[in-house]
C-alpha atoms as a PDB file:
ATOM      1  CA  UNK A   1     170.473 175.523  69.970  1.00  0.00           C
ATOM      2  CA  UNK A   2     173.064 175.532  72.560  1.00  0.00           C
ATOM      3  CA  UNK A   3     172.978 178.632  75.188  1.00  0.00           C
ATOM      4  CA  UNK A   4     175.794 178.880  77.372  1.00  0.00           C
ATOM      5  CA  UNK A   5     176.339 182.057  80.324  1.00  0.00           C
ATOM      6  CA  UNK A   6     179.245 182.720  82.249  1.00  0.00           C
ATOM      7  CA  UNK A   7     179.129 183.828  84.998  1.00  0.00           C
ATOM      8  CA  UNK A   8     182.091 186.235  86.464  1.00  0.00           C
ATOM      9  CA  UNK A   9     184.634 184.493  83.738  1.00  0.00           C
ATOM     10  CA  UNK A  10     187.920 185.623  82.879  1.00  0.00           C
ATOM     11  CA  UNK A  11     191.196 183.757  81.582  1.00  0.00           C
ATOM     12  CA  UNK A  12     194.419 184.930  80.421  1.00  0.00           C
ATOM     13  CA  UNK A  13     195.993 183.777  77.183  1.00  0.00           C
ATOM     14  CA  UNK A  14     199.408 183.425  77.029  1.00  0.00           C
ATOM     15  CA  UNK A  15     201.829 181.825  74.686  1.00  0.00           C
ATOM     16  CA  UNK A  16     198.576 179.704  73.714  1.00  0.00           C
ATOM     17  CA  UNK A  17     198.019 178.604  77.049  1.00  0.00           C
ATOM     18  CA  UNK A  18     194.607 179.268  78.995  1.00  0.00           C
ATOM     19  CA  UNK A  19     194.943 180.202  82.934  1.00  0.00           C
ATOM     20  CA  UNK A  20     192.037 180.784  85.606  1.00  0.00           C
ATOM     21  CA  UNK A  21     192.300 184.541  86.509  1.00  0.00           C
ATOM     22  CA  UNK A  22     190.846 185.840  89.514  1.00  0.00           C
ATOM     23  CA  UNK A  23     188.692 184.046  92.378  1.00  0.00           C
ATOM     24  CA  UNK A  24     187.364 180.464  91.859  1.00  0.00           C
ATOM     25  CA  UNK A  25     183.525 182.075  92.226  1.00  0.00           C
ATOM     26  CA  UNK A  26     183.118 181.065  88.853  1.00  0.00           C
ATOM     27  CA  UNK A  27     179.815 179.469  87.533  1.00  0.00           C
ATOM     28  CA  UNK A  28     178.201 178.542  84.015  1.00  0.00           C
ATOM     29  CA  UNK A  29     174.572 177.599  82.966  1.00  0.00           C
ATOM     30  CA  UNK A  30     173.750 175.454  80.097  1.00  0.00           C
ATOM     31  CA  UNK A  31     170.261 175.272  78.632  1.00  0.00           C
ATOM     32  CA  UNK A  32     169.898 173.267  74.724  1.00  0.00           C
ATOM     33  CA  UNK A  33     166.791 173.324  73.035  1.00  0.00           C
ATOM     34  CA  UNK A  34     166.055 171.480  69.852  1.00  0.00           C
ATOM     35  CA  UNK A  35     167.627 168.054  70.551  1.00  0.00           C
ATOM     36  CA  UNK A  36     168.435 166.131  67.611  1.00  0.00           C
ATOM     37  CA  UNK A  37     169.748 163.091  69.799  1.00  0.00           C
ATOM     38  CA  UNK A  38     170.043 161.871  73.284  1.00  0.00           C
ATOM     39  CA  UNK A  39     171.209 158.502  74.976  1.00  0.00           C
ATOM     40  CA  UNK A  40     172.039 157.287  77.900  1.00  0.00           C
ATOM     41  CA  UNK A  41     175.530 155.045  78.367  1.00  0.00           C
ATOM     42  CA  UNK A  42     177.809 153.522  81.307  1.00  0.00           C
ATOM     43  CA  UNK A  43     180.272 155.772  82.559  1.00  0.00           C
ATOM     44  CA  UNK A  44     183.063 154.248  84.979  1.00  0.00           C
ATOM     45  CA  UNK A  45     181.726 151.276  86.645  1.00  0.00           C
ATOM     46  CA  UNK A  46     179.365 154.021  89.095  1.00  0.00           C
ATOM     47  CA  UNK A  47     177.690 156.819  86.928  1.00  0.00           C
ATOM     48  CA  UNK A  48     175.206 156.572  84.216  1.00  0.00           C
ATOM     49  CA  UNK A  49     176.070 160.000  81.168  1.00  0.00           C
ATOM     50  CA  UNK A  50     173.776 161.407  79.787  1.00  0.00           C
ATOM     51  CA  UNK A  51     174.288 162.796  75.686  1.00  0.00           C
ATOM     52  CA  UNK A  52     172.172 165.418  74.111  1.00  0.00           C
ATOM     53  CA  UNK A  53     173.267 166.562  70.919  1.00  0.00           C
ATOM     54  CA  UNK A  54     171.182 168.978  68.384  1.00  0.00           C
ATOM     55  CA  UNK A  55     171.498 169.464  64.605  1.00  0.00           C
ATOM     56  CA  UNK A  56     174.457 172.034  64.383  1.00  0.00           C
ATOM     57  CA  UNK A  57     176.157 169.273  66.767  1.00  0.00           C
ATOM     58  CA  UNK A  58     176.537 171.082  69.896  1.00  0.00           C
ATOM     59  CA  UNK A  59     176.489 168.399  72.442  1.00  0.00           C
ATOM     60  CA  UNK A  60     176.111 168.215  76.217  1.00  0.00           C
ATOM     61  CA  UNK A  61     177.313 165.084  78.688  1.00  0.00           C
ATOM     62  CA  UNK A  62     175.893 164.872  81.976  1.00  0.00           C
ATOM     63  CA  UNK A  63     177.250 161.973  84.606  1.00  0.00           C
ATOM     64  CA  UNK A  64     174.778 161.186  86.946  1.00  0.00           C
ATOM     65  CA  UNK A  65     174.900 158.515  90.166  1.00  0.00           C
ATOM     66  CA  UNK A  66     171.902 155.744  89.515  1.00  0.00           C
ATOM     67  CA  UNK A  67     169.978 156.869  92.102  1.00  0.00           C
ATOM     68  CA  UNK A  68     169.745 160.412  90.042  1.00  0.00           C
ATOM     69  CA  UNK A  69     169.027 158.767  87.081  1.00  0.00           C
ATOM     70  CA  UNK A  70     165.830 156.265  88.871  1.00  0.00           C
ATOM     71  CA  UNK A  71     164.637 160.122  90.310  1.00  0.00           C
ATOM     72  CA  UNK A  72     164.282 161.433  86.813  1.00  0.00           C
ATOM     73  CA  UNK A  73     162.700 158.452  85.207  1.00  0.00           C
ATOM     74  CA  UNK A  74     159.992 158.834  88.186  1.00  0.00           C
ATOM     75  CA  UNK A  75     159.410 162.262  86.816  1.00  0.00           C
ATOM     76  CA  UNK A  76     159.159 160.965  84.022  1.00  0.00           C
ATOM     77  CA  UNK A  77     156.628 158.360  84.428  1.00  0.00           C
ATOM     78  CA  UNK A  78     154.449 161.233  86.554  1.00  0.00           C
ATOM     79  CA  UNK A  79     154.663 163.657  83.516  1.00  0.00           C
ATOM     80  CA  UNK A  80     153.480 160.546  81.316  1.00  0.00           C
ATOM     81  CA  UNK A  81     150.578 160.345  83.892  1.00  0.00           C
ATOM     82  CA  UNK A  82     149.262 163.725  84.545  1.00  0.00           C
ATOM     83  CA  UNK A  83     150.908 166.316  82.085  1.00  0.00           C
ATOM     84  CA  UNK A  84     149.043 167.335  78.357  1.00  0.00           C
ATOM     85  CA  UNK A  85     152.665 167.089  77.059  1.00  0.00           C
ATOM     86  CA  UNK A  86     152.619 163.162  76.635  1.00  0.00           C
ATOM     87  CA  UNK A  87     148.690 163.367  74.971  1.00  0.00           C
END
């Protein structure tokens, strides 16, 4: 399940075309639950993306720096350690 919320969003339409309208205070949040896949690739010769994708094949990419990447396998390996999730 993909949840997605927009945050003071609005566009025009015109002639098929999609413009910003208003102030550039624009923000989004993007939560999935249910992940059917997820892998991590090379992306440019700096950034490591991040692919979740669930069964109705909604997918979220997420480009992260190495050093990002290293921070979250560290919370990883302390869940592993000392959460009930991983028992």
């Amino acid at each position: 399940m993909l949840a997605l919320t927009l945050e003071d969003f609005m566009v025009e339409l015109n002639e098929g075309s999609i413009k910003n309208v208003g102030p550039t205070n624009k923000s989004a949040t993007v939560k999935m639950f249910d992940v059917e896949s997820a892998e991590a690739r090379e992306f440019g010769d700096k950034r490591v993306k991040l692919v979740f994708e669930d069964k109705d094949g909604s997918e979220v990419q997420v480009s992260l720096f190495p050093e990002d990447v290293k921070k979250i396998a560290d919370d990883i390996e302390t869940l592993e350690a000392e959460s009930p999730v991983f028992d």
